[in-house]
C-alpha atoms as a PDB file:
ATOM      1  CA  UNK A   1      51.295 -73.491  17.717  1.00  0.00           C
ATOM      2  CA  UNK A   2      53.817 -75.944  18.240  1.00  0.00           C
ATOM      3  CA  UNK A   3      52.654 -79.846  17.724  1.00  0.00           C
ATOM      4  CA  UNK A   4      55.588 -82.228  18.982  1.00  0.00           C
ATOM      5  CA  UNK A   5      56.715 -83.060  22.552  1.00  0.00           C
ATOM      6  CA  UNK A   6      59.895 -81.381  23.825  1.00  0.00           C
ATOM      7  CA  UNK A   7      59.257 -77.957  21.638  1.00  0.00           C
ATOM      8  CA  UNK A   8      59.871 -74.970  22.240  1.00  0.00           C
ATOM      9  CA  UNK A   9      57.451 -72.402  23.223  1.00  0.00           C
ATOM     10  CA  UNK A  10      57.390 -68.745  24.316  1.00  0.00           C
ATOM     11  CA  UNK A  11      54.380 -68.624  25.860  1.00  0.00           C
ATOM     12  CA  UNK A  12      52.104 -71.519  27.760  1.00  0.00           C
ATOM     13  CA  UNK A  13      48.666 -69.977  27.772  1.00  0.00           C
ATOM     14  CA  UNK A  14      46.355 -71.609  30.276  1.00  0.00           C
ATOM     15  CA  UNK A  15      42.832 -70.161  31.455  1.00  0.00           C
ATOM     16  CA  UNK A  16      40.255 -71.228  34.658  1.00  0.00           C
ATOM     17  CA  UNK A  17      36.827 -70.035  34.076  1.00  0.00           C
ATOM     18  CA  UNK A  18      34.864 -68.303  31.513  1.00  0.00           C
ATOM     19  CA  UNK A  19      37.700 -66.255  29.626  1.00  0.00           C
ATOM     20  CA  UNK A  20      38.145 -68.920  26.335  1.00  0.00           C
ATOM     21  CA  UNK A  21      37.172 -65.685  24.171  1.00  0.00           C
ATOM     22  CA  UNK A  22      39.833 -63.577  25.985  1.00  0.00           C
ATOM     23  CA  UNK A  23      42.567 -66.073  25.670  1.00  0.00           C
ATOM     24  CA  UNK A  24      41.659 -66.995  22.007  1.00  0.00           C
ATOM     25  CA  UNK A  25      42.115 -63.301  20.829  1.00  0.00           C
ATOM     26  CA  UNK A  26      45.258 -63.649  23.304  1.00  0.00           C
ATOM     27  CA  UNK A  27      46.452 -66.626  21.243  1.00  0.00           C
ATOM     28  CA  UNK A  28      45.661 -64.860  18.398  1.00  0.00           C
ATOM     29  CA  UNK A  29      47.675 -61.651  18.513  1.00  0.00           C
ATOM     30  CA  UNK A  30      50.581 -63.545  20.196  1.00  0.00           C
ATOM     31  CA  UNK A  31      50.700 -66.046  17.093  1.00  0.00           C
ATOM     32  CA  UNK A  32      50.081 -62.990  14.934  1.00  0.00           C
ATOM     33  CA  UNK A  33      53.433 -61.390  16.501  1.00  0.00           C
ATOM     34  CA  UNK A  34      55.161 -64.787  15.664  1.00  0.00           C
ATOM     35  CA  UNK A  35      55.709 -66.126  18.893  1.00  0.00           C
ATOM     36  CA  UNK A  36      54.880 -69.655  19.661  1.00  0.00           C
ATOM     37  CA  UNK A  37      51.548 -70.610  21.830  1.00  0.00           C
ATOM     38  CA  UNK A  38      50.786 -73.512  23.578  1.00  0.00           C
ATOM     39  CA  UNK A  39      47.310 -73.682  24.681  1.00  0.00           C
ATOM     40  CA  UNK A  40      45.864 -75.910  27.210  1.00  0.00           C
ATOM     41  CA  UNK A  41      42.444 -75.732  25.317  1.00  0.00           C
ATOM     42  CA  UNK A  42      43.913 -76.283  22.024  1.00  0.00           C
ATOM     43  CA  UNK A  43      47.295 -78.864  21.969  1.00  0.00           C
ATOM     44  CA  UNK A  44      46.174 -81.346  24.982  1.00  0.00           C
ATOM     45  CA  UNK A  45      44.753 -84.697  23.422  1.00  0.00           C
ATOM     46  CA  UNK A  46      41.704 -85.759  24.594  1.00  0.00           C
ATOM     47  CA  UNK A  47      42.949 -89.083  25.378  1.00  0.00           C
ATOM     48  CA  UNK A  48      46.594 -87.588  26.719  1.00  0.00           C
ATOM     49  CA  UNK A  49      47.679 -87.269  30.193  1.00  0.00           C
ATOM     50  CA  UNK A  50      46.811 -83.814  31.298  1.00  0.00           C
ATOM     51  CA  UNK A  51      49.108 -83.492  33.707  1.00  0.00           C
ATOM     52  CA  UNK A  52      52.301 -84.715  31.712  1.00  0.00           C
ATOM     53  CA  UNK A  53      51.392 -82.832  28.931  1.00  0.00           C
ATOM     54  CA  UNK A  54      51.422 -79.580  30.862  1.00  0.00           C
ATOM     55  CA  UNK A  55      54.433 -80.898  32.701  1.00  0.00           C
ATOM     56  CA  UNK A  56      55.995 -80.942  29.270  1.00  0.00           C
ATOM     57  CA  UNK A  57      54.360 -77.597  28.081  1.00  0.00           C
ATOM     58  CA  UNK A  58      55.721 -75.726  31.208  1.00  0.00           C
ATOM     59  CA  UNK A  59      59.214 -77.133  31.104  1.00  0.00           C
ATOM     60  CA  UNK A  60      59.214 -75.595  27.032  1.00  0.00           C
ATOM     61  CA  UNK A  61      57.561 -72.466  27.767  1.00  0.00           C
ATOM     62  CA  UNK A  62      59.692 -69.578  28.179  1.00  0.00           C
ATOM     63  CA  UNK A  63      56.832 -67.888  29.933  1.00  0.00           C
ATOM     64  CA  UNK A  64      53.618 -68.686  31.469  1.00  0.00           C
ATOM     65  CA  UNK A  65      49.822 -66.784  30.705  1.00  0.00           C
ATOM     66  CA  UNK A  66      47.262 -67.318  33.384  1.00  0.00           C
ATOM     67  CA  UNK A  67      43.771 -66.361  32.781  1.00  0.00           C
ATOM     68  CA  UNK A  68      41.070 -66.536  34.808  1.00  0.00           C
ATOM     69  CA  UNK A  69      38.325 -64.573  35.843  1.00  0.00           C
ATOM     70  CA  UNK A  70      36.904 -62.064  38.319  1.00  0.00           C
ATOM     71  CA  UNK A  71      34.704 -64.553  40.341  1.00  0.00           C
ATOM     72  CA  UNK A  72      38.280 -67.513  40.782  1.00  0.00           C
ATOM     73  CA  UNK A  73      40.541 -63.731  42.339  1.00  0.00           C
ATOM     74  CA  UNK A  74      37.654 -63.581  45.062  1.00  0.00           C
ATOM     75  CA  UNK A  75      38.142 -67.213  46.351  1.00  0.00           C
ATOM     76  CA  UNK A  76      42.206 -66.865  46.213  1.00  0.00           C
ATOM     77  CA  UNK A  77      43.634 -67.022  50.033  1.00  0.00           C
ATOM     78  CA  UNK A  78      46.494 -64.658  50.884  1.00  0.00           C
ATOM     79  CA  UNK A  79      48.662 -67.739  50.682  1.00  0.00           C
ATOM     80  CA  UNK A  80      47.921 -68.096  47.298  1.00  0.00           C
ATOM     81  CA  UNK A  81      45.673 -71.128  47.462  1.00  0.00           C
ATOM     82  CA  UNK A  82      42.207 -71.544  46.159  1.00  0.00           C
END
């Protein structure tokens, strides 16, 4: 996982709900494969801004890895609002 601001990352990994397991064997494999993983559980200081930090983590991630579980996809809208 990267540690500085401003790196580089191919994949932002963030997760709503009950799926930590999931996205740590996510994580896992992904890291594994040597790609670079920020994770919103993992690289966001307690005492940091949450919402610069994954200002910062989304601007350096080539792509993005949403999970979440069943129970959050029955309260999304068709509009794509919770």
């Amino acid at each position: 996982m990267a540690t500085g601001p401003g790196e580089r990352y191919d994949f932002l990994l963030s997760r709503r709900g009950s799926v930590a397991t999931i996205a740590r064997e996510v994580t896992d494999v992904l890291t594994e494969k040597g790609y670079r993983v920020f994770v919103e559980d993992y690289d966001v200081p307690l005492a940091a801004n949450f919402i610069e930090e994954m200002h910062d983590a989304i601007k350096n991630a080539r792509d993005l890895v949403v999970l979440f579980t069943r129970d959050m996809s029955s309260r999304c809208t068709p509009d794509g609002g919770l």
